[in-house]
N, C-alpha and C. Protein backbone atom coordinates (compact mmCIF):
# COMPACT_ATOMS: atom_id res chain seq x y z
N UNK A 1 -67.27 -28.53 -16.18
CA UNK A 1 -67.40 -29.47 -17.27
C UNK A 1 -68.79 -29.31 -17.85
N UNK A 2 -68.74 -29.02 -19.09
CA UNK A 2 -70.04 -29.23 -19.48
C UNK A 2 -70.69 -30.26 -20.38
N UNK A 3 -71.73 -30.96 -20.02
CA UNK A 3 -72.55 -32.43 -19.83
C UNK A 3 -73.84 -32.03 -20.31
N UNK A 4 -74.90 -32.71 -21.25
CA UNK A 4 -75.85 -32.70 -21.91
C UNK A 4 -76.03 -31.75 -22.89
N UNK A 5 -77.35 -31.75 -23.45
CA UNK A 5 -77.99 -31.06 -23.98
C UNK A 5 -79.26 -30.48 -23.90
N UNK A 6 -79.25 -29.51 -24.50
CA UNK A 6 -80.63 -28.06 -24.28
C UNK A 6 -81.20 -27.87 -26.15
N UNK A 7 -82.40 -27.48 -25.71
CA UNK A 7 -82.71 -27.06 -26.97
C UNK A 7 -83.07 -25.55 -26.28
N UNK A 8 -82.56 -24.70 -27.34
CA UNK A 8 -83.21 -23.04 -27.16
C UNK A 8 -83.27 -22.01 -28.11
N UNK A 9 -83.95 -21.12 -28.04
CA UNK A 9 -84.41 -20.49 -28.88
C UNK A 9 -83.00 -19.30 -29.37
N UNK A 10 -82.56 -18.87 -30.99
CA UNK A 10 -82.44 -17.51 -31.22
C UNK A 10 -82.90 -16.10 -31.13
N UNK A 11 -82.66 -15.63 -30.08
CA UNK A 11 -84.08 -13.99 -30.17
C UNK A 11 -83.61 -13.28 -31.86
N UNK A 12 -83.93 -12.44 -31.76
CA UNK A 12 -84.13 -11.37 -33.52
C UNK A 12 -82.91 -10.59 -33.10
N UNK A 13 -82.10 -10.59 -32.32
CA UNK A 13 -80.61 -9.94 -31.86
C UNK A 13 -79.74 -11.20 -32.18
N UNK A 14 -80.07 -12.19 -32.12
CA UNK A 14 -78.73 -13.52 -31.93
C UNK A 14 -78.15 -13.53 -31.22
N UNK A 15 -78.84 -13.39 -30.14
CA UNK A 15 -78.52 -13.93 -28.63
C UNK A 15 -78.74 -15.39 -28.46
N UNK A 16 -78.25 -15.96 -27.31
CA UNK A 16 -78.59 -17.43 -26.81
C UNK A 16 -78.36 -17.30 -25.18
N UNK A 17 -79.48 -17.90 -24.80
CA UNK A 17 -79.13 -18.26 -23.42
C UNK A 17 -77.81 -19.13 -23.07
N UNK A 18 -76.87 -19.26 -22.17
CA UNK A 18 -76.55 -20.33 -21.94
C UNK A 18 -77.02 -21.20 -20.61
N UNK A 19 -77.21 -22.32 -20.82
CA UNK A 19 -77.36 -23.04 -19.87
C UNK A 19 -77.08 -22.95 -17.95
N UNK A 20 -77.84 -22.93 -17.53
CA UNK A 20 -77.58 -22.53 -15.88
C UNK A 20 -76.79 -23.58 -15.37
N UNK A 21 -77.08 -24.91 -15.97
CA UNK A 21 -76.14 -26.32 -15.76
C UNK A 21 -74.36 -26.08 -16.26
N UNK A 22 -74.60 -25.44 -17.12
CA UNK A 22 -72.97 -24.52 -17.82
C UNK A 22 -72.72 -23.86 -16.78
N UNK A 23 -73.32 -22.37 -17.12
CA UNK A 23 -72.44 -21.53 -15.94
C UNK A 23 -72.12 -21.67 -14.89
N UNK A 24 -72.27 -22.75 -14.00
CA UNK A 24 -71.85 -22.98 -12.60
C UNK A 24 -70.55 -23.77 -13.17
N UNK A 25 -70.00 -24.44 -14.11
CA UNK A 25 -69.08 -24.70 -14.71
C UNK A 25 -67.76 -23.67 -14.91
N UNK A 26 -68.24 -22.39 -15.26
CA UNK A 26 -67.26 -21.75 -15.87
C UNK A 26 -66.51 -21.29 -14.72
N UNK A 27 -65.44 -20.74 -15.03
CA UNK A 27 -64.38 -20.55 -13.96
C UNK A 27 -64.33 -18.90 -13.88
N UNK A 28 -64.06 -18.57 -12.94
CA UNK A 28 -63.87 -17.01 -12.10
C UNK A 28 -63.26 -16.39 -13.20
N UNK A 29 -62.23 -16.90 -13.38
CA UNK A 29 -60.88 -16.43 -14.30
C UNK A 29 -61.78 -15.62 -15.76
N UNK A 30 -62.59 -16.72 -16.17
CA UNK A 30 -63.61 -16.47 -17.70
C UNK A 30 -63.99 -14.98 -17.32
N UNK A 31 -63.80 -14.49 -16.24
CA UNK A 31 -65.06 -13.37 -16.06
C UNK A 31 -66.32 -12.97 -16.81
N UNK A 32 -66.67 -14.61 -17.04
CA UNK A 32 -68.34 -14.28 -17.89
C UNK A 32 -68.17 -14.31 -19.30
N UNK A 33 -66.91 -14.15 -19.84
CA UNK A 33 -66.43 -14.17 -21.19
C UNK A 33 -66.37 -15.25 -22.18
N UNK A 34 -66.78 -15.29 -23.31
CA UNK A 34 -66.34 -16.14 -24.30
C UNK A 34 -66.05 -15.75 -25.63
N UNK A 35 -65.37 -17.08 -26.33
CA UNK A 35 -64.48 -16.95 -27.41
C UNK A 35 -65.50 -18.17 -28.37
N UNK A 36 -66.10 -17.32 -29.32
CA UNK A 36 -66.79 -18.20 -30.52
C UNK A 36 -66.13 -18.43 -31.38
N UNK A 37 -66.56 -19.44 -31.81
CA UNK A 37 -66.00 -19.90 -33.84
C UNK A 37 -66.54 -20.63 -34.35
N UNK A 38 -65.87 -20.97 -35.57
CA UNK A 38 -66.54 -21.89 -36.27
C UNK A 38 -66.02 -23.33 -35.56
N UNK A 39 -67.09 -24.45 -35.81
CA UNK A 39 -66.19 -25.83 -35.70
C UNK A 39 -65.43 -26.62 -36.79
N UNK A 40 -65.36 -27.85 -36.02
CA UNK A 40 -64.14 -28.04 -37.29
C UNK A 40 -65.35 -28.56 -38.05
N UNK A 41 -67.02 -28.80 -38.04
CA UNK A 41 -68.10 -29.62 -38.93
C UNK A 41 -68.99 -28.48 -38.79
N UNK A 42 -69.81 -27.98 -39.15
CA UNK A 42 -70.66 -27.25 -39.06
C UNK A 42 -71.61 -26.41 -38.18
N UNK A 43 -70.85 -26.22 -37.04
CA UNK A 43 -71.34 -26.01 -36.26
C UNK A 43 -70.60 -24.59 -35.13
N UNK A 44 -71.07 -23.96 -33.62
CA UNK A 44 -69.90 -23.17 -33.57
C UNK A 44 -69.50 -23.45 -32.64
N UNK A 45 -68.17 -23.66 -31.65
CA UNK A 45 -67.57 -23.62 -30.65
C UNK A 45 -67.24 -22.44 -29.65
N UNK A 46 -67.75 -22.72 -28.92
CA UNK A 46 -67.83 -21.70 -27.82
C UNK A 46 -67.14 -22.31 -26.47
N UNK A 47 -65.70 -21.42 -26.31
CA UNK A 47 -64.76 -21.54 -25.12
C UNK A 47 -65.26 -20.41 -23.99
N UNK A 48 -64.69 -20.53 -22.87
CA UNK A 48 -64.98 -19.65 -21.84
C UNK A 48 -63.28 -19.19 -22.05
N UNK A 49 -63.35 -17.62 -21.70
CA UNK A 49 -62.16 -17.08 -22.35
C UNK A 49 -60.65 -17.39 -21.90
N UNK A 50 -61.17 -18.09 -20.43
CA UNK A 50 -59.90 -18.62 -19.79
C UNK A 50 -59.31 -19.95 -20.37
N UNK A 51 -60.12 -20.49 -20.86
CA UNK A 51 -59.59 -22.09 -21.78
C UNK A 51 -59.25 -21.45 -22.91
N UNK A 52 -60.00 -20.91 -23.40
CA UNK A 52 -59.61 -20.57 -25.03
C UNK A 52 -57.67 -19.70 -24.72
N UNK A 53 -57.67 -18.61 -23.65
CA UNK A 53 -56.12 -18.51 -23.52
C UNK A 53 -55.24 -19.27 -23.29
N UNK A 54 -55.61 -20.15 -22.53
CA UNK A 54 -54.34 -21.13 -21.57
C UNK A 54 -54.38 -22.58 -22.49
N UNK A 55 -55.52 -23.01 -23.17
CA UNK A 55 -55.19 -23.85 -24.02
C UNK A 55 -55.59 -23.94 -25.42
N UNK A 56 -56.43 -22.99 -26.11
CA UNK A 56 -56.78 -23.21 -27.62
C UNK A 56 -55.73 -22.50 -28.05
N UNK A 57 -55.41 -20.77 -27.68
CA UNK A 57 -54.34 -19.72 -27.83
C UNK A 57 -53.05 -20.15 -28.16
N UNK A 58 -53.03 -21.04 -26.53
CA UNK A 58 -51.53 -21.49 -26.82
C UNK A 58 -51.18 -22.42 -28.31
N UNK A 59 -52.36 -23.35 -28.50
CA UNK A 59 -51.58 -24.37 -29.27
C UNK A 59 -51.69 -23.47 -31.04
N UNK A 60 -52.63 -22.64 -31.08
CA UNK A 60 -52.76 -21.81 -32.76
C UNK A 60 -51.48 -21.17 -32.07
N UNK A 61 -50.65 -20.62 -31.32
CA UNK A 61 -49.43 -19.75 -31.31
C UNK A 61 -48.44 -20.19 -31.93
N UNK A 62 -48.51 -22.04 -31.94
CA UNK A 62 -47.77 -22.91 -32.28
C UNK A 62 -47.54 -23.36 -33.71
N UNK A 63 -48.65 -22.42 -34.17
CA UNK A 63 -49.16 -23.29 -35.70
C UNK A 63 -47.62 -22.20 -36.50
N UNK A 64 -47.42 -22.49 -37.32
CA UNK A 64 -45.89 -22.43 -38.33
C UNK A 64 -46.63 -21.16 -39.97
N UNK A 65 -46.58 -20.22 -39.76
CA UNK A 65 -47.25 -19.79 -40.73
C UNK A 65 -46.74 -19.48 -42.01
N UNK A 66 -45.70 -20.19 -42.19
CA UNK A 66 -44.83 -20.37 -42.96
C UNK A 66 -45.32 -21.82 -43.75
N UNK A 67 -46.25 -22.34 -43.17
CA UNK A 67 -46.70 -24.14 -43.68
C UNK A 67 -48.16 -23.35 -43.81
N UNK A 68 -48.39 -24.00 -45.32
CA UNK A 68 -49.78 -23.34 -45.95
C UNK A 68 -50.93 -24.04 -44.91
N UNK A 69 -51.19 -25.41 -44.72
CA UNK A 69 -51.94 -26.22 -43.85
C UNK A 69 -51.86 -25.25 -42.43
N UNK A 70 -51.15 -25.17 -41.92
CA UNK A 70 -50.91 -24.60 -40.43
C UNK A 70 -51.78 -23.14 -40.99
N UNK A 71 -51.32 -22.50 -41.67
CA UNK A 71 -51.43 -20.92 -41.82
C UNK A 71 -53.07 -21.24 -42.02
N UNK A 72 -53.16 -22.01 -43.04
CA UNK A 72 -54.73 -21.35 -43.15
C UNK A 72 -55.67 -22.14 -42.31
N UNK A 73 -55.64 -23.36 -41.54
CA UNK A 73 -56.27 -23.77 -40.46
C UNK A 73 -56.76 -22.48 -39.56
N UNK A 74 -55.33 -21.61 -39.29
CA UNK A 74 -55.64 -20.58 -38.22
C UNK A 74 -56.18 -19.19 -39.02
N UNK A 75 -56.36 -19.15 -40.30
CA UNK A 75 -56.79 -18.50 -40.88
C UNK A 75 -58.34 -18.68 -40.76
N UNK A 76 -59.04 -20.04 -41.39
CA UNK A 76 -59.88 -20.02 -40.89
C UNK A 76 -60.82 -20.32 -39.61
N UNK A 77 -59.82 -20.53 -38.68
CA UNK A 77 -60.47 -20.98 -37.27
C UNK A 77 -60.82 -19.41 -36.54
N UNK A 78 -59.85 -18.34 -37.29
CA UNK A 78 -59.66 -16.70 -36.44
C UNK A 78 -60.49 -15.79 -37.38
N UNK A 79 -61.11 -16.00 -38.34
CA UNK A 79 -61.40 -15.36 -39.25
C UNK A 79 -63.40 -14.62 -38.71
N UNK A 80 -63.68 -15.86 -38.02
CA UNK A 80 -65.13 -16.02 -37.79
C UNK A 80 -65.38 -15.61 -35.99
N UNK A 81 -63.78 -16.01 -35.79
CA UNK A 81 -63.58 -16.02 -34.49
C UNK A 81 -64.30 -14.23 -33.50
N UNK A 82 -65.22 -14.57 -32.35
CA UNK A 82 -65.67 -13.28 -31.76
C UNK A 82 -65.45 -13.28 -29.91
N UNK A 83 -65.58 -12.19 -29.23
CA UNK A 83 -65.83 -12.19 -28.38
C UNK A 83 -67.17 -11.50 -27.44
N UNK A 84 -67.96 -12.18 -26.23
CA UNK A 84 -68.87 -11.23 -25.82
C UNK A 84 -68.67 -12.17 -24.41
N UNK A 85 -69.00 -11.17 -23.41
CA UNK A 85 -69.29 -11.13 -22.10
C UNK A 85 -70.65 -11.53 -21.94
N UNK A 86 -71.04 -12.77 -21.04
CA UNK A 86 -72.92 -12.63 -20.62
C UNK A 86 -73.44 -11.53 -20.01
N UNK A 87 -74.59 -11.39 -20.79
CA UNK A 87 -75.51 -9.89 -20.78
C UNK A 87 -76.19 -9.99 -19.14
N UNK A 88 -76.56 -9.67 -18.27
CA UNK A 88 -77.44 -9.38 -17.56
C UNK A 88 -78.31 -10.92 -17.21
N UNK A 89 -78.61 -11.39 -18.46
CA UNK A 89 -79.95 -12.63 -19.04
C UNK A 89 -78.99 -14.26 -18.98
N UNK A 90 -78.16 -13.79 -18.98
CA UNK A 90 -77.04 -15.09 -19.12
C UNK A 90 -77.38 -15.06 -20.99
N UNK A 91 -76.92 -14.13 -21.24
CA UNK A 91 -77.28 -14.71 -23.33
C UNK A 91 -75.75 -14.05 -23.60
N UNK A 92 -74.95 -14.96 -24.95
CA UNK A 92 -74.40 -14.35 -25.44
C UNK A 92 -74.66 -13.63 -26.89
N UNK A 93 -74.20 -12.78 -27.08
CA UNK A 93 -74.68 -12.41 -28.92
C UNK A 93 -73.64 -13.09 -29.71
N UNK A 94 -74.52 -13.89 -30.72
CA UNK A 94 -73.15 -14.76 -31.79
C UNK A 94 -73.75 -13.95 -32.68
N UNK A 95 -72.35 -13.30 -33.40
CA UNK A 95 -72.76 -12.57 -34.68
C UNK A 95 -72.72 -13.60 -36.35
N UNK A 96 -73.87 -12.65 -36.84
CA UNK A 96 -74.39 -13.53 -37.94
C UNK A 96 -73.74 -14.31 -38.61
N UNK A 97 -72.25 -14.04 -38.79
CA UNK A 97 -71.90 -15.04 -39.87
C UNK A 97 -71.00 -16.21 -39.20
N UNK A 98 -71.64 -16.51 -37.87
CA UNK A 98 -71.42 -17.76 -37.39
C UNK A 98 -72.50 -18.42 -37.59
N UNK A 99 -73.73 -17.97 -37.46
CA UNK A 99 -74.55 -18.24 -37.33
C UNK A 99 -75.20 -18.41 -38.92
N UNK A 100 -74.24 -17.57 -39.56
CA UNK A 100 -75.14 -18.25 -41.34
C UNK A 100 -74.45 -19.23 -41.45
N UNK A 101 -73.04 -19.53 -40.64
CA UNK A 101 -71.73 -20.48 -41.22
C UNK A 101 -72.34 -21.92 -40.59
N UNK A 102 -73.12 -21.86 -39.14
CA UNK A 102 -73.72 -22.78 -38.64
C UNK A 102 -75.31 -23.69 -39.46
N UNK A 103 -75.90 -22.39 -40.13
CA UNK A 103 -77.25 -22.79 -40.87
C UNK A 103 -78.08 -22.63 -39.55
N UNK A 104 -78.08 -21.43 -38.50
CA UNK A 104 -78.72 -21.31 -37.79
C UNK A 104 -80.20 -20.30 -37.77
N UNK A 105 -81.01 -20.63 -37.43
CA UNK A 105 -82.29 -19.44 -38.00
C UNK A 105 -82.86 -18.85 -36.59
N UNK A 106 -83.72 -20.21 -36.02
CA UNK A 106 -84.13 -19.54 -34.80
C UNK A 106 -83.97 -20.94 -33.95
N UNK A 107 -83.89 -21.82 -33.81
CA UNK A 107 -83.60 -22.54 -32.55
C UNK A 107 -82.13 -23.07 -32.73
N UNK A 108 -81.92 -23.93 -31.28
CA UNK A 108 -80.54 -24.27 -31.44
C UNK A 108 -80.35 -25.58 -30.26
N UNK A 109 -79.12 -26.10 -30.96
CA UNK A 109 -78.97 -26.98 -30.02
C UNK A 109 -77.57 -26.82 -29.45
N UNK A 110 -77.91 -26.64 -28.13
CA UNK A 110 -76.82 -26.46 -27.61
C UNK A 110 -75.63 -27.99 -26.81
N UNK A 111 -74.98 -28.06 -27.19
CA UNK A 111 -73.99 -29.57 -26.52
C UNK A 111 -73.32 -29.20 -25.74
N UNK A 112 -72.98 -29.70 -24.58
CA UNK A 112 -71.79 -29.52 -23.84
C UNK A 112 -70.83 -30.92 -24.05
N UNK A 113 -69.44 -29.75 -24.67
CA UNK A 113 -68.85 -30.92 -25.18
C UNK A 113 -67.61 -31.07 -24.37
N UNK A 114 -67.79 -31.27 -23.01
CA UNK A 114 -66.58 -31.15 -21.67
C UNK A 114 -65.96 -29.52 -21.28
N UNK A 115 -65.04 -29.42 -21.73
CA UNK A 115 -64.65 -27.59 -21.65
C UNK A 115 -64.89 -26.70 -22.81
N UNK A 116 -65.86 -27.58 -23.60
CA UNK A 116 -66.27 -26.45 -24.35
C UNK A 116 -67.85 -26.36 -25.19
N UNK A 117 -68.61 -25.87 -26.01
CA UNK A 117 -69.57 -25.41 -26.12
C UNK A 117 -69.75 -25.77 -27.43
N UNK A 118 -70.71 -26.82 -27.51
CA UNK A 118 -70.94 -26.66 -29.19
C UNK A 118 -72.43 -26.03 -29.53
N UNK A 119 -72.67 -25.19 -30.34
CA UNK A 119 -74.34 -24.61 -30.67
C UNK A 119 -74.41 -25.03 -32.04
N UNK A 120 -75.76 -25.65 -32.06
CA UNK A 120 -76.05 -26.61 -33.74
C UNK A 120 -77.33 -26.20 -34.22
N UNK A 121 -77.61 -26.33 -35.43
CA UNK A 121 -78.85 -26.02 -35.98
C UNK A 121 -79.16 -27.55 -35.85
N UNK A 122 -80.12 -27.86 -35.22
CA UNK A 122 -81.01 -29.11 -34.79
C UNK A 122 -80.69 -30.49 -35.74
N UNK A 123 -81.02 -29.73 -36.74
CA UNK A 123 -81.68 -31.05 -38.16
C UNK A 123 -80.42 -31.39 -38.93
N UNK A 124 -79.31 -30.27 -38.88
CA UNK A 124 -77.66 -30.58 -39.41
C UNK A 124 -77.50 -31.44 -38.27
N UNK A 125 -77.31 -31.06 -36.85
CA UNK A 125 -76.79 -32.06 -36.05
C UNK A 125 -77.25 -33.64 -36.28
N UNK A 126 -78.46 -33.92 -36.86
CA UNK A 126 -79.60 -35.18 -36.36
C UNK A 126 -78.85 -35.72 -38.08
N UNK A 127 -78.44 -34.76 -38.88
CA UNK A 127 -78.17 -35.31 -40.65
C UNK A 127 -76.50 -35.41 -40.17
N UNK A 128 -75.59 -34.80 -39.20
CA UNK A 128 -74.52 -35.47 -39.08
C UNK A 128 -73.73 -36.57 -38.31
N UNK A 129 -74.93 -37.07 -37.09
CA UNK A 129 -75.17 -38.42 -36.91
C UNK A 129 -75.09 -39.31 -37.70
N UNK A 130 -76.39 -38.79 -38.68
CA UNK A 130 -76.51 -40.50 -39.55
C UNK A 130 -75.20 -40.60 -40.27
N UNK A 131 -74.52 -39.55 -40.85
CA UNK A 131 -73.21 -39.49 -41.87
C UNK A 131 -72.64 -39.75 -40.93
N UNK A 132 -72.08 -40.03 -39.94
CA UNK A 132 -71.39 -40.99 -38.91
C UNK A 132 -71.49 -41.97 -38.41
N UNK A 133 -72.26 -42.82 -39.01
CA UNK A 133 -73.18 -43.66 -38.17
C UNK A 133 -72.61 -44.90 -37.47
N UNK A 134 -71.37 -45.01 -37.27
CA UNK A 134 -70.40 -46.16 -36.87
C UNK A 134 -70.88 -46.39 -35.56
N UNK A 135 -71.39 -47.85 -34.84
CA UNK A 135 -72.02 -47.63 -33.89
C UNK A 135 -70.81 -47.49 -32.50
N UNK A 136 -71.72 -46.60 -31.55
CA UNK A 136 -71.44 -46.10 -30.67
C UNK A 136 -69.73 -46.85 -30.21
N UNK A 137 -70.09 -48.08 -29.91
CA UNK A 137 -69.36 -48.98 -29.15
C UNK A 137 -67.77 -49.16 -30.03
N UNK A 138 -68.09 -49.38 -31.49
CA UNK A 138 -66.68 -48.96 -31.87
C UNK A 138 -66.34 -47.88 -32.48
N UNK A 139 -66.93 -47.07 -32.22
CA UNK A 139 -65.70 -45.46 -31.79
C UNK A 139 -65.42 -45.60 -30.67
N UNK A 140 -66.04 -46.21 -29.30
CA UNK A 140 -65.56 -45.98 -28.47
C UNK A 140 -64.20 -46.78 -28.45
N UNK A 141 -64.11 -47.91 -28.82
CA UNK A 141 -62.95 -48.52 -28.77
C UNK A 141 -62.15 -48.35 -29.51
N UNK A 142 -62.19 -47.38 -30.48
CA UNK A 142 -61.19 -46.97 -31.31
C UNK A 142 -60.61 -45.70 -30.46
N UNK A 143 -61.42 -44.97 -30.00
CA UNK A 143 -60.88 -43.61 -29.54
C UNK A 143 -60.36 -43.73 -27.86
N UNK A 144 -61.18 -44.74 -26.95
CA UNK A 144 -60.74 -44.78 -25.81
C UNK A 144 -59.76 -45.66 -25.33
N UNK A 145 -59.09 -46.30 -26.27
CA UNK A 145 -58.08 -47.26 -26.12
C UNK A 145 -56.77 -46.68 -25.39
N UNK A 146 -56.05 -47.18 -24.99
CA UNK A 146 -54.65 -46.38 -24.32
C UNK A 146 -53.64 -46.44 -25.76
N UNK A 147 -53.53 -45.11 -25.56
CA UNK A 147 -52.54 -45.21 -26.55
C UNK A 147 -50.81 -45.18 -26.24
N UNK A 148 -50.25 -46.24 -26.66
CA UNK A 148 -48.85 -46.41 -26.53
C UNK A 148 -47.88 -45.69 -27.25
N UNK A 149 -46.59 -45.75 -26.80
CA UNK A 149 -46.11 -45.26 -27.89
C UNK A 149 -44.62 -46.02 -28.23
């Protein structure tokens, strides 16, 4: 599971460390692997390759590409979409046009957002707070409620 946040640097390759608190997270299966993209807000998502098969894979397999909404969701969720193995350094390389799609230059903020990975350009993340600004306590009760059916 991955829990907090890091601030860290871009090298002049567009590499990123990941977190040592992460990788004891990731599972055997990942063999070190991940699956980048864009997010659904500005930012990029980063799966370990065994989640991104068994559950992001499965549910875009599902999408109807015959329904314009479905088709181009996975159009643009696969379009940006990359893969890389950790180097030696624990860094992955995100290639640039996640990283222009993010507004990323040289630092980053990295989130752990449970089984998956969000990397932010600092000052978008801190400007898409305030454009959310509903306090804490009711989103929580909007989103953690049991839902019936």
């Amino acid at each position: 599971m991955f829990l907090g946040s890091f601030k860290y640097s871009v090298d002049a390759k567009g590499r990123i460390s990941i977190p040592s608190k992460f990788r004891k997270y990731v599972n055997e299966a990942a063999n070190e692997t991940f699956i980048m993209t864009r997010g659904i807000v500005q930012c990029i998502d980063i799966y370990p390759h065994d989640f991104w098969k068994e559950e992001v894979l499965v549910r875009v397999n599902q999408l109807d590409d015959f329904d314009a909404d479905e088709s181009s969701f996975k159009r643009m969720l696969l379009e940006l979409a990359a893969e890389d193995k950790l180097d030696s350094q624990s860094r992955l390389l995100i290639p640039k046009n996640l990283l222009e799609f993010a507004g990323i230059d040289k630092e980053v903020l990295i989130l752990g957002q449970n089984k998956k990975i969000e990397i932010w350009n600092a000052e978008i993340y801190e400007a898409h707070k305030k454009e959310n600004s509903k306090p804490f306590a009711e989103i929580a009760k909007q989103v953690m409620q049991k839902k019936t059916k």
